[in-house]
N, C-alpha and C. Protein backbone atom coordinates (compact mmCIF):
# COMPACT_ATOMS: atom_id res chain seq x y z
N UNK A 1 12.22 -46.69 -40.89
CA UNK A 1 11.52 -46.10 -39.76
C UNK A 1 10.08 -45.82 -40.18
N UNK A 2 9.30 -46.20 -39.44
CA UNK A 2 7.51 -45.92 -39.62
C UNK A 2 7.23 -44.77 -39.15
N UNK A 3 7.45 -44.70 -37.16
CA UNK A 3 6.87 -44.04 -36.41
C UNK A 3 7.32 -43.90 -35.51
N UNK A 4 7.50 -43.64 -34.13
CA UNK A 4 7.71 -43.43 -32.87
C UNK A 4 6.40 -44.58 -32.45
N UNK A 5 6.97 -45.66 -31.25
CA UNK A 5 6.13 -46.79 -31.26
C UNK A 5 5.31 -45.93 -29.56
N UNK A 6 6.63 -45.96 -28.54
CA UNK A 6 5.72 -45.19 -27.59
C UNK A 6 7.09 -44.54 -26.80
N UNK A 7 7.00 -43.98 -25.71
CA UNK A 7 8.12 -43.49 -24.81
C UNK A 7 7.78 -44.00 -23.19
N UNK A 8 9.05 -44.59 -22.54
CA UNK A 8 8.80 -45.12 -21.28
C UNK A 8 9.29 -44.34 -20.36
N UNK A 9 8.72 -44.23 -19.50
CA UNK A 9 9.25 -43.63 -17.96
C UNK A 9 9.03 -44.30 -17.36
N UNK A 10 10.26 -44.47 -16.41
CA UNK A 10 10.43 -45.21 -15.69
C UNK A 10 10.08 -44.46 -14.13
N UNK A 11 9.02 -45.11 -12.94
CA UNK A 11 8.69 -44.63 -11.86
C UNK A 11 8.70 -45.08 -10.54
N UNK A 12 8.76 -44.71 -9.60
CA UNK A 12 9.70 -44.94 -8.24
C UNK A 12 7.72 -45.67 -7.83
N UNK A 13 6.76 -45.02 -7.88
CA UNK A 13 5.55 -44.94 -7.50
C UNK A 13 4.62 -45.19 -8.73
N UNK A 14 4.28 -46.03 -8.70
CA UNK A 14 3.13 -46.41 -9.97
C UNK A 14 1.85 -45.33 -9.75
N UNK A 15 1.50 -45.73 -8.61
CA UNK A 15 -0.08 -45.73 -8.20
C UNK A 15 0.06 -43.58 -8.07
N UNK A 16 0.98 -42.91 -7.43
CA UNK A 16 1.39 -41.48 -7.99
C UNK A 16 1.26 -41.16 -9.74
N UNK A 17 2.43 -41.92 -10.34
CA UNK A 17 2.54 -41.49 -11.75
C UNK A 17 0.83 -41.98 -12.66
N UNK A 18 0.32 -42.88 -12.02
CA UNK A 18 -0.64 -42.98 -12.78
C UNK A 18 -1.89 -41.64 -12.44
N UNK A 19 -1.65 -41.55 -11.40
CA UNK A 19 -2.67 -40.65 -10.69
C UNK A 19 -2.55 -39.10 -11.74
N UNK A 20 -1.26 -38.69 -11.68
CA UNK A 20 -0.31 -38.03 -12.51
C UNK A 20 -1.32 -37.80 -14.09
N UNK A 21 -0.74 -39.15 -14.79
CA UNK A 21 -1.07 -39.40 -15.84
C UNK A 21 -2.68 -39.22 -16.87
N UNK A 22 -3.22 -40.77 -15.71
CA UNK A 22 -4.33 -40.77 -15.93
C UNK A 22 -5.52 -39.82 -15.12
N UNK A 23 -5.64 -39.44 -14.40
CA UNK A 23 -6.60 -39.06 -13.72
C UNK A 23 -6.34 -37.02 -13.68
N UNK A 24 -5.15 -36.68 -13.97
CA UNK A 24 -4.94 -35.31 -13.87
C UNK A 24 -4.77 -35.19 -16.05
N UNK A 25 -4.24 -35.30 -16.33
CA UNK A 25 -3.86 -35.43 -17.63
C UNK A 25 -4.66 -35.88 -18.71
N UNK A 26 -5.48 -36.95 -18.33
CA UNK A 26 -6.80 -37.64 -18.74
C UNK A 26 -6.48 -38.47 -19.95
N UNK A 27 -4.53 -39.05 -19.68
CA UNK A 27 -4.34 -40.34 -20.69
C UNK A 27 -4.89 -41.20 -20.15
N UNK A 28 -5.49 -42.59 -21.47
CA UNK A 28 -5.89 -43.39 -20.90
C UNK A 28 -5.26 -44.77 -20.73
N UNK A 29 -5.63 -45.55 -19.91
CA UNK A 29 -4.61 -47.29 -20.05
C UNK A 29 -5.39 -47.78 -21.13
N UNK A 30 -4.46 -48.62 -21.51
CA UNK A 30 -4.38 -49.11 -22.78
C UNK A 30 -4.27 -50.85 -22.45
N UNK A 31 -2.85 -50.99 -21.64
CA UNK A 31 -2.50 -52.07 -21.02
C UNK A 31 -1.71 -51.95 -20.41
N UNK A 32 -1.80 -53.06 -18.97
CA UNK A 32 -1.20 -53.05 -17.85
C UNK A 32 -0.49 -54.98 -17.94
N UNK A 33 0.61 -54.75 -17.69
CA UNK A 33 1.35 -56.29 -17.90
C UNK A 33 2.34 -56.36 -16.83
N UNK A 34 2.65 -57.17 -16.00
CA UNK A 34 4.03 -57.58 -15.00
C UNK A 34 4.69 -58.95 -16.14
N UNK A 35 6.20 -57.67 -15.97
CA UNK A 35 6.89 -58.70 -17.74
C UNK A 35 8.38 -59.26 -16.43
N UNK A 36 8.28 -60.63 -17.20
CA UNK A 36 9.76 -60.96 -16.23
C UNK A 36 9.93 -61.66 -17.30
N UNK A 37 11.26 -62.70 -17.40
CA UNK A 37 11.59 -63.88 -17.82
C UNK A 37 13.30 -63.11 -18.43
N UNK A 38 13.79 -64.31 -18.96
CA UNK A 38 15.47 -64.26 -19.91
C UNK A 38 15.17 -63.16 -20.73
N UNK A 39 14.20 -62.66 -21.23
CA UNK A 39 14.36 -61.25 -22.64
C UNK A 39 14.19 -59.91 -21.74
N UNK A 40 13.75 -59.96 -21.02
CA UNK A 40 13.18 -59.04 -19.75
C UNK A 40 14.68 -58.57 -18.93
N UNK A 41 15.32 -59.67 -18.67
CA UNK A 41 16.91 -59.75 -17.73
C UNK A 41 17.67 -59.24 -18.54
N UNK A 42 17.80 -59.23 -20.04
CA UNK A 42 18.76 -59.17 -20.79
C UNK A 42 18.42 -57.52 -21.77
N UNK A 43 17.43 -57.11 -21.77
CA UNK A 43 16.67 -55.66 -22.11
C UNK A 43 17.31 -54.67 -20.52
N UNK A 44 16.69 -55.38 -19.45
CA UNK A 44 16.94 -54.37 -18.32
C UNK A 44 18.22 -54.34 -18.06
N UNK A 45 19.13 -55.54 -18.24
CA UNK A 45 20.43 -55.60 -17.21
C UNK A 45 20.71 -56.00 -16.00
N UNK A 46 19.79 -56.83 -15.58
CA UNK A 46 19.88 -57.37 -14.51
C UNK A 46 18.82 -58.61 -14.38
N UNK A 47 19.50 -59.47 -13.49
CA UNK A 47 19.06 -60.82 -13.28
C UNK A 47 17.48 -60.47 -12.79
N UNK A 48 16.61 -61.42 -12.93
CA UNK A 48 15.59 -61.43 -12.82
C UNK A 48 14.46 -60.49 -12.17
N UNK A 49 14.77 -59.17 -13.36
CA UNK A 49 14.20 -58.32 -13.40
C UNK A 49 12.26 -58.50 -13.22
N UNK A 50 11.75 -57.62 -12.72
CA UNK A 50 10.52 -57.77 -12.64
C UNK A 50 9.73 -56.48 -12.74
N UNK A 51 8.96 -56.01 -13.85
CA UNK A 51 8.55 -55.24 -13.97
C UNK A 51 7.14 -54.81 -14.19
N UNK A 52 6.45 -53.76 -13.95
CA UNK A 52 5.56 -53.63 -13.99
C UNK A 52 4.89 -52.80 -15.30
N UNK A 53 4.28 -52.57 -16.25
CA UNK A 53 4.18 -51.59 -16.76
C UNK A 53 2.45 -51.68 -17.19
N UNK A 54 2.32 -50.43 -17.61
CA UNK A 54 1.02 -49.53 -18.00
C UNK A 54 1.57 -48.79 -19.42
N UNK A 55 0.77 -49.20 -20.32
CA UNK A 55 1.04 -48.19 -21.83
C UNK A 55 -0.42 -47.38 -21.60
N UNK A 56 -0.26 -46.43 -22.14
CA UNK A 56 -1.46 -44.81 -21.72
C UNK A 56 -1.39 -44.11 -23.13
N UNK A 57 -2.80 -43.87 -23.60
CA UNK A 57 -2.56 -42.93 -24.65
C UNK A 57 -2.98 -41.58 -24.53
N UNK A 58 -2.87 -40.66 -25.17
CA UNK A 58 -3.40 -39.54 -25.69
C UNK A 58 -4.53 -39.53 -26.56
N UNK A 59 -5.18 -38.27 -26.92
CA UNK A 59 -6.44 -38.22 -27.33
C UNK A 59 -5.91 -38.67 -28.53
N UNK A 60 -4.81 -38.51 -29.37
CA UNK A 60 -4.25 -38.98 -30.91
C UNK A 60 -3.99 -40.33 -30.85
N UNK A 61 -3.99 -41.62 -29.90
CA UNK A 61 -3.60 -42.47 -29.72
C UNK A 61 -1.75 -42.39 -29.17
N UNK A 62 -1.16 -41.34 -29.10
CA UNK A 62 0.31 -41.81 -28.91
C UNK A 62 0.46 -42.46 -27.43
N UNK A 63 1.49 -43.07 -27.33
CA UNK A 63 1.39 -44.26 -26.23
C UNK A 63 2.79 -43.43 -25.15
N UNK A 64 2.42 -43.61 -23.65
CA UNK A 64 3.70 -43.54 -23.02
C UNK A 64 3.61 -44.53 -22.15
N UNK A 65 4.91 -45.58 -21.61
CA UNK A 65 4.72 -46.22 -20.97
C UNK A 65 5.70 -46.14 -19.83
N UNK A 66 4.23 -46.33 -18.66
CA UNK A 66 5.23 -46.13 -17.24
C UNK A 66 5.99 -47.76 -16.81
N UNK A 67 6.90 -47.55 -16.49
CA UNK A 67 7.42 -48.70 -15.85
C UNK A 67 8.04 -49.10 -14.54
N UNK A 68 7.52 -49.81 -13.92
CA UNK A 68 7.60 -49.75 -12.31
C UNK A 68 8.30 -51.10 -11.95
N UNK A 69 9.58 -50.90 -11.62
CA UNK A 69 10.51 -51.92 -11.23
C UNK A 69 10.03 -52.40 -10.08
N UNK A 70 9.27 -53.64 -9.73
CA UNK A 70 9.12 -54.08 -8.56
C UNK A 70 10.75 -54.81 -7.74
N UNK A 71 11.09 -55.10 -8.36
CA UNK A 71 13.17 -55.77 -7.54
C UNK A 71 13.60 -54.75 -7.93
N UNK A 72 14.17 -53.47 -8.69
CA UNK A 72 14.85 -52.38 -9.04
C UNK A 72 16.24 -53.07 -8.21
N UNK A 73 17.07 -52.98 -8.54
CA UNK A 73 18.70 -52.71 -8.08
C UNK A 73 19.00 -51.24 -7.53
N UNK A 74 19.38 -51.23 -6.22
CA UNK A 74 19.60 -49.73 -5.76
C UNK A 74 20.74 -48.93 -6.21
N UNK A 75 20.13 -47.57 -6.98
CA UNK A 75 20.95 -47.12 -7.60
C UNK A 75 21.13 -45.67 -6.72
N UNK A 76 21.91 -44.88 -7.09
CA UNK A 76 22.54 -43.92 -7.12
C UNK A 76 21.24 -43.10 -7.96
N UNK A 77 20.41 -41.96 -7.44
CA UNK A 77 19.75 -40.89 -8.01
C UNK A 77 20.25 -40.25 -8.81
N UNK A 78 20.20 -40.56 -10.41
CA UNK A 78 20.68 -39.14 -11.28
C UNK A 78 19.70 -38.16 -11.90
N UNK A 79 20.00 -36.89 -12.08
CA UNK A 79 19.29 -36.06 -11.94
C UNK A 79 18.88 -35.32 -13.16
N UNK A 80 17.94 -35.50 -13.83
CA UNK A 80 17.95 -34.84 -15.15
C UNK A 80 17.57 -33.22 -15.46
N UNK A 81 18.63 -32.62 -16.09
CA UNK A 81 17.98 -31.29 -15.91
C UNK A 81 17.37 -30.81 -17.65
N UNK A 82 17.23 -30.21 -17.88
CA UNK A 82 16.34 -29.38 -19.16
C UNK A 82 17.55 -29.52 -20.20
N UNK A 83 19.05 -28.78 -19.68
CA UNK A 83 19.90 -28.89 -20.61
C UNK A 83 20.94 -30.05 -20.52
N UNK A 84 20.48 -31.25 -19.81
CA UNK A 84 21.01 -32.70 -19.59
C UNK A 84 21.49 -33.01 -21.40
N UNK A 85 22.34 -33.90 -21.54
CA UNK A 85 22.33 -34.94 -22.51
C UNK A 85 21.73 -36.28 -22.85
N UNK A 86 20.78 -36.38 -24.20
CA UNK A 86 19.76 -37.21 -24.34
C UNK A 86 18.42 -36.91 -24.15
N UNK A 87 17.94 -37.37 -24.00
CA UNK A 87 16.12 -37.35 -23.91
C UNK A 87 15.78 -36.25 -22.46
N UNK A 88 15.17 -35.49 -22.60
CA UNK A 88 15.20 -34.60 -21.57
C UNK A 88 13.94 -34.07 -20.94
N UNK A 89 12.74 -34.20 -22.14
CA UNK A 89 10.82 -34.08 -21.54
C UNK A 89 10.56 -34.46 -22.67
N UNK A 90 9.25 -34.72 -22.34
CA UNK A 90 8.34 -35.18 -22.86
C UNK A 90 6.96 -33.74 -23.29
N UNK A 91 6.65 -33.41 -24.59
CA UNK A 91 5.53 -32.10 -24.85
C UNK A 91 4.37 -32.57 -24.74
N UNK A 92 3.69 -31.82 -24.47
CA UNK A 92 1.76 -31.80 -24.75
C UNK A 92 1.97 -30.55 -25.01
N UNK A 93 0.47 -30.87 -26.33
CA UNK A 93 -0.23 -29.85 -26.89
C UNK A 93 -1.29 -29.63 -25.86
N UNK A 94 -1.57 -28.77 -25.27
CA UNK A 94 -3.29 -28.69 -24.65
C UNK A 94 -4.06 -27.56 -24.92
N UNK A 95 -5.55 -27.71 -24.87
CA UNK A 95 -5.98 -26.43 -25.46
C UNK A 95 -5.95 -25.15 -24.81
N UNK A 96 -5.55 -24.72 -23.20
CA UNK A 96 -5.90 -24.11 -22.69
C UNK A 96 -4.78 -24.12 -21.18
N UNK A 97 -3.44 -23.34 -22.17
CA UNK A 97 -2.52 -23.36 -20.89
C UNK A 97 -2.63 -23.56 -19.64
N UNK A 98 -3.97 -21.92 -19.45
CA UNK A 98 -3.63 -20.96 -18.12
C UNK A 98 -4.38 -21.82 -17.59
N UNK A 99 -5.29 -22.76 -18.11
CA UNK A 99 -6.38 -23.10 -17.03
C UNK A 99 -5.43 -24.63 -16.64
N UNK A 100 -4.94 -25.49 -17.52
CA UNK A 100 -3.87 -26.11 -17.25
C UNK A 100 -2.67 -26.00 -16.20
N UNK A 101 -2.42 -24.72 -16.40
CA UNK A 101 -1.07 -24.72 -14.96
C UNK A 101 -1.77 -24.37 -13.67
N UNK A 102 -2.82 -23.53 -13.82
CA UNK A 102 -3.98 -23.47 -12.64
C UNK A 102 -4.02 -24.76 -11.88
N UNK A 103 -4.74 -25.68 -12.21
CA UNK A 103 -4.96 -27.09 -12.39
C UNK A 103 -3.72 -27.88 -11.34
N UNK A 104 -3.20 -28.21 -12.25
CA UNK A 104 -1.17 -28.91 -11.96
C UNK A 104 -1.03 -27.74 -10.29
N UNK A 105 -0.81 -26.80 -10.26
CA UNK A 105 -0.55 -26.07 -9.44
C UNK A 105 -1.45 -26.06 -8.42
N UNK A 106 -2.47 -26.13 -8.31
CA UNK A 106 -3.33 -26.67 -6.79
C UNK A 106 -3.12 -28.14 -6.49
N UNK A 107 -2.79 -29.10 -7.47
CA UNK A 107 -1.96 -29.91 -7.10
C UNK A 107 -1.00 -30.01 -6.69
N UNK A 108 0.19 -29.43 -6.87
CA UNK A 108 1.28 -29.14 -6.18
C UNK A 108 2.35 -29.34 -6.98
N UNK A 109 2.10 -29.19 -7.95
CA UNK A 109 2.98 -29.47 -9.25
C UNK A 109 4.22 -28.79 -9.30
N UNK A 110 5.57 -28.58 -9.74
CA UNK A 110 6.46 -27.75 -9.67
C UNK A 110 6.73 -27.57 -10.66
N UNK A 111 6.33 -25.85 -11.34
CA UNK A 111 6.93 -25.13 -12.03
C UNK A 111 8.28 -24.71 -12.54
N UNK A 112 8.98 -24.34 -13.90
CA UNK A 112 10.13 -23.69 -13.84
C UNK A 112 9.80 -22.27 -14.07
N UNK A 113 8.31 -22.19 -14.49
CA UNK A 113 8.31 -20.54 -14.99
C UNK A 113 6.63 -20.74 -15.42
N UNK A 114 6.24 -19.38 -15.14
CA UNK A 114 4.50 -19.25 -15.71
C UNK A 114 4.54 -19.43 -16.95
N UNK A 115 3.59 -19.67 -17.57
CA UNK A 115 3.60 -19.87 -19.31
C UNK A 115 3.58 -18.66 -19.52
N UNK A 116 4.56 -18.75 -20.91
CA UNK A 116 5.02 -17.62 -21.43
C UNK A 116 4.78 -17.63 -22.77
N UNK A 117 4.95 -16.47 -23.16
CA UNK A 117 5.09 -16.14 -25.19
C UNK A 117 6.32 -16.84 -25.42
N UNK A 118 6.64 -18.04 -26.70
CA UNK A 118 8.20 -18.32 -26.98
C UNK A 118 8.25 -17.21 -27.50
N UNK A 119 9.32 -17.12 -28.19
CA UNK A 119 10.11 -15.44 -28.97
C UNK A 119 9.78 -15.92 -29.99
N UNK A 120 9.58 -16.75 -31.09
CA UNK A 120 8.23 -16.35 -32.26
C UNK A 120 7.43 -16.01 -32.03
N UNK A 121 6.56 -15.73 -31.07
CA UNK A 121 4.82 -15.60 -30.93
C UNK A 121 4.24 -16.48 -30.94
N UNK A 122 4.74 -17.91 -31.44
CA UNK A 122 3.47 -18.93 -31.87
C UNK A 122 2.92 -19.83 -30.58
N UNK A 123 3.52 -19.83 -29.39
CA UNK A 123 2.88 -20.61 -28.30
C UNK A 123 3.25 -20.33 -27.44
N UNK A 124 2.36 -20.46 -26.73
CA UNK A 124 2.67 -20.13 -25.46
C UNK A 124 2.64 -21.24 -24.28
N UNK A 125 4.14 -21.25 -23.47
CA UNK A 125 4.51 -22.73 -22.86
C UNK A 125 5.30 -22.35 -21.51
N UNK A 126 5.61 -23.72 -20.85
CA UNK A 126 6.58 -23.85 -19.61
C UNK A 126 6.15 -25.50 -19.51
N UNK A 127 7.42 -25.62 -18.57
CA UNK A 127 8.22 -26.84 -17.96
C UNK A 127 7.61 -26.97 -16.66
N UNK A 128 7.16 -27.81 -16.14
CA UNK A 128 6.91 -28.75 -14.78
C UNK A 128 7.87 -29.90 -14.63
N UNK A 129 7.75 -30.20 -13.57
CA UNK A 129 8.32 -31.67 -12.97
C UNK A 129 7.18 -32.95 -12.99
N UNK A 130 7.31 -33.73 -13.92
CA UNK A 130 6.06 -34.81 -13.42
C UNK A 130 6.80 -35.59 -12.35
N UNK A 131 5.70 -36.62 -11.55
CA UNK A 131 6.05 -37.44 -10.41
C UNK A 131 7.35 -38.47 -10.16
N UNK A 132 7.71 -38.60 -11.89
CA UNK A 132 8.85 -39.59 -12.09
C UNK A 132 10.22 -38.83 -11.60
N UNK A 133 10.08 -37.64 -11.87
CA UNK A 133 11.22 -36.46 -12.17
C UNK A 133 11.85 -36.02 -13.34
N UNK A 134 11.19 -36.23 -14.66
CA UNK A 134 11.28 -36.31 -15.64
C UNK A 134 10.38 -34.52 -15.75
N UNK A 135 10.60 -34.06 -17.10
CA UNK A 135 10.28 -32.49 -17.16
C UNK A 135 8.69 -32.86 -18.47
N UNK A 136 8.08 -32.13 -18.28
CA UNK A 136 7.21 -32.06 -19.18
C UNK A 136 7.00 -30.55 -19.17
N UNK A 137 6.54 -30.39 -21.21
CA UNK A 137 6.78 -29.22 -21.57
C UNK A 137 5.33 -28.96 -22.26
N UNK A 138 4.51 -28.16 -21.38
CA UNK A 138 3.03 -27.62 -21.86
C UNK A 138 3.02 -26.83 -22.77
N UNK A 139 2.36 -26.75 -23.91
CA UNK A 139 2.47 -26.19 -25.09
C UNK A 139 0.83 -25.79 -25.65
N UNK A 140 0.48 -24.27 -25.61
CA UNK A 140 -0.88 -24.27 -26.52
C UNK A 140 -0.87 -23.15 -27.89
N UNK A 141 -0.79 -23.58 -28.57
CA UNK A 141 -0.75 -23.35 -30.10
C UNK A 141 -1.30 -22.04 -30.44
N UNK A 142 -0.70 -20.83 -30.39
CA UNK A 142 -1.49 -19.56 -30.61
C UNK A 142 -2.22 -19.50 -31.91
N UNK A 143 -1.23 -19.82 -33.14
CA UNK A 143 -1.03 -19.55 -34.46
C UNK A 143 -2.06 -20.63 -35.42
């Protein structure tokens, strides 16, 4: 193992999650590709999958990539909650919580709780909903 290469979310709305992403968040694109073919069908699980994606970094370079099923197969909505099994949010460090949930919140962002002290003292954080429905967990570094 090297590294963590990037993390994908998968999104109902590109042109939302990017808005989301890039323009509220201030990751940037990196690269934007529509991937199909036999390795594409056989990764997704379904016949001639067609996808869209955007890789986005952070100010450190780490990469997340959105992915936007243009054919998607209609599924059944499952619902991820905080104490789900498996992968459950995604963190940012940012410098400046309060002015951060300020921000997200005249947007219309949905909260689980105001940022708070964790019970060490060392940061102070909370959970939103990003556009995918996936949880992201704001984090600013007291210590």
């Amino acid at each position: 193992m090297i590294r963590i290469r990037h993390t994908g979310l998968v999104t109902k709305n590109l042109k939302e999650s990017l808005f989301f992403w890039n323009k509220v968040l201030n990751f940037k694109i990196k690269k934007r590709a529509i991937e199909s073919g036999a390795l594409i069908d056989m990764i997704m699980e379904y016949k001639s999958a067609k996808v869209e994606t955007v890789k986005l970094a952070d100010t450190s370079g780490v990469l997340l990539e959105l992915l936007y099923f243009i054919n998607a197969p209609i599924k059944k909505k499952s619902r991820i909650r905080p104490y789900s099994n498996g992968f459950t949010h995604i963190s940012l460090t940012v410098k400046d919580i309060k002015k951060t949930y300020k921000k997200l919140r005249k947007l219309k962002i949905k909260f689980n709780s105001k940022p708070s002290k964790s019970s060490d003292g060392s940061v102070l954080m909370t959970y939103c909903k990003t556009p995918e429905g996936a949880y992201l967990e704001l984090v600013e570094e007291l210590i």
